[in-house]
PDB file of N, CA and C in Angstrom:
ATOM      1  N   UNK A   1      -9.960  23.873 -12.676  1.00  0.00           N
ATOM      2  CA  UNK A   1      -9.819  24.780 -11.569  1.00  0.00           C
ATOM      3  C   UNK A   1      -8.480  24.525 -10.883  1.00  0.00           C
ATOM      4  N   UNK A   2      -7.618  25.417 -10.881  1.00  0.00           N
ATOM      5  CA  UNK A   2      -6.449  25.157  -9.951  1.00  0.00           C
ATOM      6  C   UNK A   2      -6.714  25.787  -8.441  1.00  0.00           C
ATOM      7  N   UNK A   3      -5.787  24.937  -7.542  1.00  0.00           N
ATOM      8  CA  UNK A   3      -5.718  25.285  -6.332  1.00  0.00           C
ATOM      9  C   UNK A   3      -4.165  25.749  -5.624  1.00  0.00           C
ATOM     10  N   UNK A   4      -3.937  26.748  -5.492  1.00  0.00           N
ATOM     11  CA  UNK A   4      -2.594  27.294  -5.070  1.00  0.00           C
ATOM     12  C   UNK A   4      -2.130  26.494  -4.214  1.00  0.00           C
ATOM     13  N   UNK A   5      -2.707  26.052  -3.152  1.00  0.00           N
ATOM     14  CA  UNK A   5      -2.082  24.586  -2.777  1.00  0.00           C
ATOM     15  C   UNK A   5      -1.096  23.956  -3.393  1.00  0.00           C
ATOM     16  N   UNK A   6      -2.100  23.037  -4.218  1.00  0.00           N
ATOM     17  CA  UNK A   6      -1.996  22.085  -5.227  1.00  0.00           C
ATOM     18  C   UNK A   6      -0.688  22.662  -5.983  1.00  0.00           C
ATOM     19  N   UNK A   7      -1.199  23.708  -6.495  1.00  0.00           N
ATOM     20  CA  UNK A   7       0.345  24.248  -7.130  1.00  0.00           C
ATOM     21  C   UNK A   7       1.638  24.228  -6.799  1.00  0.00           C
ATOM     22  N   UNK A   8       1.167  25.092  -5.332  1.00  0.00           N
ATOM     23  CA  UNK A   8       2.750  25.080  -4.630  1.00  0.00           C
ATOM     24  C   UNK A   8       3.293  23.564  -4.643  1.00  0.00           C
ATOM     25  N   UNK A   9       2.849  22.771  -4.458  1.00  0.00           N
ATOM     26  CA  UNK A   9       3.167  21.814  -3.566  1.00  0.00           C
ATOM     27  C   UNK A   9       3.962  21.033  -5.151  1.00  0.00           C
ATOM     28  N   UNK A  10       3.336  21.007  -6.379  1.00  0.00           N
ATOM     29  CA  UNK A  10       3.822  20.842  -7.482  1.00  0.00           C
ATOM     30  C   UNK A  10       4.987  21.092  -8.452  1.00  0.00           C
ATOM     31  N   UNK A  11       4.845  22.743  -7.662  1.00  0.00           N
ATOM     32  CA  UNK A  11       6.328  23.208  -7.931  1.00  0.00           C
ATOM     33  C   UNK A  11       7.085  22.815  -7.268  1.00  0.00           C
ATOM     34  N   UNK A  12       6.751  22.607  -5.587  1.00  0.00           N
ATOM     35  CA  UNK A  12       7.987  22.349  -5.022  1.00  0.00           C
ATOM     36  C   UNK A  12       8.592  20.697  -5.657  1.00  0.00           C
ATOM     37  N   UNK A  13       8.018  20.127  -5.447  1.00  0.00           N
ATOM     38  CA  UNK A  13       7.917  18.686  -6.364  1.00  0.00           C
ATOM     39  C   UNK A  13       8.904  18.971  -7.424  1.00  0.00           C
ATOM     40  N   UNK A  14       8.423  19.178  -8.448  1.00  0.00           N
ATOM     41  CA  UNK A  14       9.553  19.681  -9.548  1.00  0.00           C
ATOM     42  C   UNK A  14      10.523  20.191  -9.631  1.00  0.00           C
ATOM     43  N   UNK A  15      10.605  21.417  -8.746  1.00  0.00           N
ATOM     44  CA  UNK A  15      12.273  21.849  -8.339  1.00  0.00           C
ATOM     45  C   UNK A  15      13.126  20.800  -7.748  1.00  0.00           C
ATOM     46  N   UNK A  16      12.641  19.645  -6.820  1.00  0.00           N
ATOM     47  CA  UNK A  16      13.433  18.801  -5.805  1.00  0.00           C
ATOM     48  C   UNK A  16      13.525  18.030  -6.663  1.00  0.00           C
ATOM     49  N   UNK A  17      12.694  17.535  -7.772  1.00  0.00           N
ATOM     50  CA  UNK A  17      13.081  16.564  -8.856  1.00  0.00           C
ATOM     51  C   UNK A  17      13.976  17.075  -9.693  1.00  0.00           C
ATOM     52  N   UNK A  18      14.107  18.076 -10.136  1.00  0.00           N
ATOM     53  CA  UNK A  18      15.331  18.832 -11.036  1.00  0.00           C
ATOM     54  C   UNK A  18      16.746  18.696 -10.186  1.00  0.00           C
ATOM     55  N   UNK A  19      16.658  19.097  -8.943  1.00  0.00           N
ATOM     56  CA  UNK A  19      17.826  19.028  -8.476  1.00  0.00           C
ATOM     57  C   UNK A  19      18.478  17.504  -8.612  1.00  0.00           C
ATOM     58  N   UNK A  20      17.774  16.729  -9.017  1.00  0.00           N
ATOM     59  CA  UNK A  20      18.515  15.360  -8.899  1.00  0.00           C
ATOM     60  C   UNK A  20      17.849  14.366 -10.363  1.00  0.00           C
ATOM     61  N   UNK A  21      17.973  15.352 -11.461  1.00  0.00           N
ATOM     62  CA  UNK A  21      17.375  15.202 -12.683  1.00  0.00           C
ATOM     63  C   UNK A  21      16.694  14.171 -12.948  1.00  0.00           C
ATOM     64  N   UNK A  22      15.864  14.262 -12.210  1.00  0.00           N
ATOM     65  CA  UNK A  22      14.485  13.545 -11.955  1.00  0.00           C
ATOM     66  C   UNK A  22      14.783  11.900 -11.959  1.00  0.00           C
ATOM     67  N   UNK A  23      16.607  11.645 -11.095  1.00  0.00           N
ATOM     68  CA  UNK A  23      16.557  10.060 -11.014  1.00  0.00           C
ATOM     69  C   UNK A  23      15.952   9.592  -9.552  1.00  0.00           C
ATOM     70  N   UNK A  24      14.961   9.140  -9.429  1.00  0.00           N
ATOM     71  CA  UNK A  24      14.202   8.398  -8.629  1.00  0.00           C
ATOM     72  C   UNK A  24      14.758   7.936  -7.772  1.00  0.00           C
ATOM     73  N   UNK A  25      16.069   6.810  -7.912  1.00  0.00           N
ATOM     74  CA  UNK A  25      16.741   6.391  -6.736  1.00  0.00           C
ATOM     75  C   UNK A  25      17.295   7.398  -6.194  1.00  0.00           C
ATOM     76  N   UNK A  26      17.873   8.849  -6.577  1.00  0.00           N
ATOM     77  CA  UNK A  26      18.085   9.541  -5.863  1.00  0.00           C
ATOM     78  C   UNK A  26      17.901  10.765  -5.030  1.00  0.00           C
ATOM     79  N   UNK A  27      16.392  10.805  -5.314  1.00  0.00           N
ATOM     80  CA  UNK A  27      15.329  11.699  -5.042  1.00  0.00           C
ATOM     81  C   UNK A  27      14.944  10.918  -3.639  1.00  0.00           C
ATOM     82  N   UNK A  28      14.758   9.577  -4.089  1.00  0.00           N
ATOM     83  CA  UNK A  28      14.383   8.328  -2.937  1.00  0.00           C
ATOM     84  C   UNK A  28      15.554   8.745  -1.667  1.00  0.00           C
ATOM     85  N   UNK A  29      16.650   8.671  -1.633  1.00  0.00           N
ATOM     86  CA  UNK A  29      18.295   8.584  -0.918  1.00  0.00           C
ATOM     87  C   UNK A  29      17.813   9.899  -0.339  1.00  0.00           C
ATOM     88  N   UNK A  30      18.127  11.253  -0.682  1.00  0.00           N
ATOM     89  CA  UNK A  30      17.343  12.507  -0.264  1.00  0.00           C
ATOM     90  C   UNK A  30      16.377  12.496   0.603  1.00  0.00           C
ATOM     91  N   UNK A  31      15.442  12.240   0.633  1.00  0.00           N
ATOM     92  CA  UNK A  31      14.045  12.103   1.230  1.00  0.00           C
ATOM     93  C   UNK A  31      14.637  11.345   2.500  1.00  0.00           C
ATOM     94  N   UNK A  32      14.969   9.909   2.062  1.00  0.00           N
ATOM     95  CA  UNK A  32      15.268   8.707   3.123  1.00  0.00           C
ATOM     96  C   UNK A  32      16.261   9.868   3.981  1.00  0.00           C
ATOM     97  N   UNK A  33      17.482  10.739   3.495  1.00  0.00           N
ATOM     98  CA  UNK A  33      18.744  11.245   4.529  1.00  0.00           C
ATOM     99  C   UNK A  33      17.562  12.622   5.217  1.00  0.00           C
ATOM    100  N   UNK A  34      16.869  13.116   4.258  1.00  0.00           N
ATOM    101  CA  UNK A  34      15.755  13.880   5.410  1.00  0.00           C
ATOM    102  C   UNK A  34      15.493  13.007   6.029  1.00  0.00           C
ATOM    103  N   UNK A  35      15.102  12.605   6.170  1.00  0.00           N
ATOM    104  CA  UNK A  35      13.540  12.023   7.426  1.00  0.00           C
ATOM    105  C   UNK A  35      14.632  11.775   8.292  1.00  0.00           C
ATOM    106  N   UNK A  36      16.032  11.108   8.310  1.00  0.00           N
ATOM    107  CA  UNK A  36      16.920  10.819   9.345  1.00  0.00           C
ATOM    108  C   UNK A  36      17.452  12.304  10.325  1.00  0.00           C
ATOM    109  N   UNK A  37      17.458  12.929   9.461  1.00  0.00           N
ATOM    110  CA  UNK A  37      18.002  14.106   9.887  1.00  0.00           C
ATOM    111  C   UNK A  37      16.748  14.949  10.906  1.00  0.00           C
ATOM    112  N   UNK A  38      15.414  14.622  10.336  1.00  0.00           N
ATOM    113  CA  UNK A  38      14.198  15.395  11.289  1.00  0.00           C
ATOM    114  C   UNK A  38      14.580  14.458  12.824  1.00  0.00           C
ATOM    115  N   UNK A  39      15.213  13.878  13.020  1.00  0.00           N
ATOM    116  CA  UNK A  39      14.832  12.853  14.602  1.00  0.00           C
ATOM    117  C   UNK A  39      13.099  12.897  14.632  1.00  0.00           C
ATOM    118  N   UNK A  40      12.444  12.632  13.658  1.00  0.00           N
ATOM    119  CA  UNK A  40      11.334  12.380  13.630  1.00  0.00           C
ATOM    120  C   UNK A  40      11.076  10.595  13.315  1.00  0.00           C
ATOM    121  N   UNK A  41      10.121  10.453  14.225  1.00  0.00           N
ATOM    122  CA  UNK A  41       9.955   9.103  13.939  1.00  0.00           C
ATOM    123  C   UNK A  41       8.857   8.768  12.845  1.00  0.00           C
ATOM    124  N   UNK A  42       9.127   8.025  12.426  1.00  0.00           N
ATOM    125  CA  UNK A  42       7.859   7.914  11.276  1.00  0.00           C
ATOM    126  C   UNK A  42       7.385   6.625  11.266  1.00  0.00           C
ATOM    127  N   UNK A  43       6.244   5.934  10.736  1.00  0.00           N
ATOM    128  CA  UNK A  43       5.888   4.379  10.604  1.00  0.00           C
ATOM    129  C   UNK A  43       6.410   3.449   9.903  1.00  0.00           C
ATOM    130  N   UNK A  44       6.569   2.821  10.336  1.00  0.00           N
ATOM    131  CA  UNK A  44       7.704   1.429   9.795  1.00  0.00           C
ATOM    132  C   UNK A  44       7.055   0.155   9.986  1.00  0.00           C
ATOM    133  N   UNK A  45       6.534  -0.687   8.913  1.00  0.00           N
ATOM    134  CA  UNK A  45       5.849  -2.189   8.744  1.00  0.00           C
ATOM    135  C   UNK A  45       7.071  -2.972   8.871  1.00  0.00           C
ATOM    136  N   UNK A  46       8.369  -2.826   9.051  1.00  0.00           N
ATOM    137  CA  UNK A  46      10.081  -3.579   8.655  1.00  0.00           C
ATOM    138  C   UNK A  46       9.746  -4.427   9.955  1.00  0.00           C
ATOM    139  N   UNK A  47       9.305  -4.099  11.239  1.00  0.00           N
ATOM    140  CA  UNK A  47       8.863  -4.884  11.970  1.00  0.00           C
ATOM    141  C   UNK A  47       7.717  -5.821  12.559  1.00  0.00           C
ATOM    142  N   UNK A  48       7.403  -6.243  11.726  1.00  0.00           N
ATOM    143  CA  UNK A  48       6.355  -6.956  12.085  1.00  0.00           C
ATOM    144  C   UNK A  48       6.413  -8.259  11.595  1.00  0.00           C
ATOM    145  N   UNK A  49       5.272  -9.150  11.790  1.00  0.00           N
ATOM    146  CA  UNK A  49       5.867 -10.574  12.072  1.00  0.00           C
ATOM    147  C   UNK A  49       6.098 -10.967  10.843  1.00  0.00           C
ATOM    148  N   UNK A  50       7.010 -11.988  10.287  1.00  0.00           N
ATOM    149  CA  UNK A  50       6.713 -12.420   9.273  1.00  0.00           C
ATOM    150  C   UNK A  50       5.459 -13.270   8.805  1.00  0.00           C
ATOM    151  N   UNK A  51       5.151 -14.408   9.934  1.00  0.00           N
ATOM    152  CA  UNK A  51       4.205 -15.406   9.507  1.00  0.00           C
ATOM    153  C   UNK A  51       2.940 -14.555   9.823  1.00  0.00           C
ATOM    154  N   UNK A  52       1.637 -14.600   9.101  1.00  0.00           N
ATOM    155  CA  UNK A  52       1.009 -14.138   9.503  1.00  0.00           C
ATOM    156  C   UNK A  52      -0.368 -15.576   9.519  1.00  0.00           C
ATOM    157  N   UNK A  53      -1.384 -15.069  10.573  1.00  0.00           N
ATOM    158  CA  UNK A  53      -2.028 -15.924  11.258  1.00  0.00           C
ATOM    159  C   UNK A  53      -3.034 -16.320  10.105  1.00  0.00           C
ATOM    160  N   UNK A  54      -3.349 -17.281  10.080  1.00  0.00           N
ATOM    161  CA  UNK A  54      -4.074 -18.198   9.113  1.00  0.00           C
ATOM    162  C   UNK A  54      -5.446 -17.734   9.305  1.00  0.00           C
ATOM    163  N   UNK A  55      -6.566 -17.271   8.333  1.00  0.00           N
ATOM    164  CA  UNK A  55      -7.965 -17.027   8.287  1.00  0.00           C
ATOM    165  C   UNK A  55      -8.504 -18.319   8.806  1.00  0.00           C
ATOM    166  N   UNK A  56      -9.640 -18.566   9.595  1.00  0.00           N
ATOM    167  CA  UNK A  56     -10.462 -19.770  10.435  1.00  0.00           C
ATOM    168  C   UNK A  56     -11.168 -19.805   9.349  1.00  0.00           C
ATOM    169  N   UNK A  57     -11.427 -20.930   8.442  1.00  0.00           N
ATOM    170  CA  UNK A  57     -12.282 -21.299   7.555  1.00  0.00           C
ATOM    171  C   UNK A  57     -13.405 -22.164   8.157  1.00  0.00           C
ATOM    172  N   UNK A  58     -14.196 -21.902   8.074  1.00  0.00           N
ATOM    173  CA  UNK A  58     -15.688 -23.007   8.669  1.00  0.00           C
ATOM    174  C   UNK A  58     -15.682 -24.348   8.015  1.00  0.00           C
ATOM    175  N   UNK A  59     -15.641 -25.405   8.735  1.00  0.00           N
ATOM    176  CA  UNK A  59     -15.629 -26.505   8.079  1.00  0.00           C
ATOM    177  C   UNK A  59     -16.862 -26.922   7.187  1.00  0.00           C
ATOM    178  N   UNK A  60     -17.059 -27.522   6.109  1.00  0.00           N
ATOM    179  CA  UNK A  60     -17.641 -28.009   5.065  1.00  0.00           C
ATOM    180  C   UNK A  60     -18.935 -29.140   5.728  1.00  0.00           C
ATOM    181  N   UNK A  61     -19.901 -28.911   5.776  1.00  0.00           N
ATOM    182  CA  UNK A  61     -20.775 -29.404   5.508  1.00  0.00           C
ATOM    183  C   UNK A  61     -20.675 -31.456   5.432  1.00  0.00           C
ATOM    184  N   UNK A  62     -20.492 -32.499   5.969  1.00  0.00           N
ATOM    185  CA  UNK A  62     -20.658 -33.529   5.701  1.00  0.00           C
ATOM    186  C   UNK A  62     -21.893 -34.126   5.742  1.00  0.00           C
ATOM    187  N   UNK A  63     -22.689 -33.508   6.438  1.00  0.00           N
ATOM    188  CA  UNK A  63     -23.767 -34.435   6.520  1.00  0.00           C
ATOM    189  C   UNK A  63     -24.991 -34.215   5.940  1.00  0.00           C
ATOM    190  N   UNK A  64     -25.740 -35.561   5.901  1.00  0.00           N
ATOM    191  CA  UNK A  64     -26.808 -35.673   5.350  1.00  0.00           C
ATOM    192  C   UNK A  64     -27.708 -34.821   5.125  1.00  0.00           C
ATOM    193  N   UNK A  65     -28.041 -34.390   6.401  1.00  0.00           N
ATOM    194  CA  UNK A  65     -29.161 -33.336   6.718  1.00  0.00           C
ATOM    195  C   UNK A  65     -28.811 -32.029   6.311  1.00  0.00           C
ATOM    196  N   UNK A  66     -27.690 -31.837   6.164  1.00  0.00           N
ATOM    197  CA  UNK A  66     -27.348 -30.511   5.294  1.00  0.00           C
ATOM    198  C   UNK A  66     -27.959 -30.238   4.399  1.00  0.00           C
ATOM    199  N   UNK A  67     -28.309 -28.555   4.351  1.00  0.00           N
ATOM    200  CA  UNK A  67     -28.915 -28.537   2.962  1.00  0.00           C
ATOM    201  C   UNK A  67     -28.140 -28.507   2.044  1.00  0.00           C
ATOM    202  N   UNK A  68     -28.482 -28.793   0.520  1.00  0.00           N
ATOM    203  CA  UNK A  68     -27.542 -28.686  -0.781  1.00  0.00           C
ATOM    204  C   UNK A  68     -27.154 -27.513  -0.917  1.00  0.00           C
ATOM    205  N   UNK A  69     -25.780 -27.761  -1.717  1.00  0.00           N
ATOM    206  CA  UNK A  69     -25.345 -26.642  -1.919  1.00  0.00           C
ATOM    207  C   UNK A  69     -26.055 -26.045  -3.375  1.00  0.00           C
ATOM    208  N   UNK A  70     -25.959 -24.486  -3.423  1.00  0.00           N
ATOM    209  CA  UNK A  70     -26.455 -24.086  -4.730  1.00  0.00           C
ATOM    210  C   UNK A  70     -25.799 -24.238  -5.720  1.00  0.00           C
ATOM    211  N   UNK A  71     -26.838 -24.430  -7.024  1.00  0.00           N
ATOM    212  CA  UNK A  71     -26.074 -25.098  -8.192  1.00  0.00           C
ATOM    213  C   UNK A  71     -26.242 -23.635  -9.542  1.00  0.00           C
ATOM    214  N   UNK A  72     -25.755 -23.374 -10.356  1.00  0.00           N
ATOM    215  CA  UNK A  72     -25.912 -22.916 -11.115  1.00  0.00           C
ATOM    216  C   UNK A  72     -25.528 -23.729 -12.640  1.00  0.00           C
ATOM    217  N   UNK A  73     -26.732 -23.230 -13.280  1.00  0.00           N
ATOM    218  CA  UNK A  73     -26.859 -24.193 -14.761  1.00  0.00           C
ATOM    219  C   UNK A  73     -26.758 -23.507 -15.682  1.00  0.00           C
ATOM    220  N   UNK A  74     -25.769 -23.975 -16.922  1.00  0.00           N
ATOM    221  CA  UNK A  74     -24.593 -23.109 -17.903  1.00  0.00           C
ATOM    222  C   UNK A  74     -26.404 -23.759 -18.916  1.00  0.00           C
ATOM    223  N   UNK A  75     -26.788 -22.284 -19.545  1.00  0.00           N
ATOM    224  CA  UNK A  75     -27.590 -22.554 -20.786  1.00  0.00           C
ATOM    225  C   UNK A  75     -26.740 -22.460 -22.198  1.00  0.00           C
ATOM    226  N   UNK A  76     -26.960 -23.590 -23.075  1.00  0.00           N
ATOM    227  CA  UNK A  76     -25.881 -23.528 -24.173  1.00  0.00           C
ATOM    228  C   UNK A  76     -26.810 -23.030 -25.246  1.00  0.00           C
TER     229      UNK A  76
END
């Protein structure tokens, strides 16, 4: 089933890839000098922290009264 949507949006795709015979880095350069040119802001991860915060792992079990941990047994 096609969707004229879908289509359009395919062709347009393909024409903008022809214009720049479908090299990627410069289809990429295009796009990147649009979006500058909309004064539209768009989302950007370039800022954010580098280190990121360590998952809290629950400490391990030492004691006695603990129950065992589960075991699983390899049948040969």
């Amino acid at each position: 089933m096609n969707d004229p949507i879908v289509d359009e949006v395919r062709s347009i795709r393909e024409a903008h890839a022809a214009r720049f015979n479908y090299d990627l880095w410069a289809i990429y350069r295009d796009l990147k000098e649009q979006q500058e040119r909309s004064g539209l802001k768009f989302v950007s991860f370039a800022d954010e922290p580098t280190s990121l915060a360590q998952p809290t792992v629950p400490p391990i079990p030492t004691s006695s009264d603990s129950p065992p941990l589960p075991t699983t047994e390899l049948k040969q």
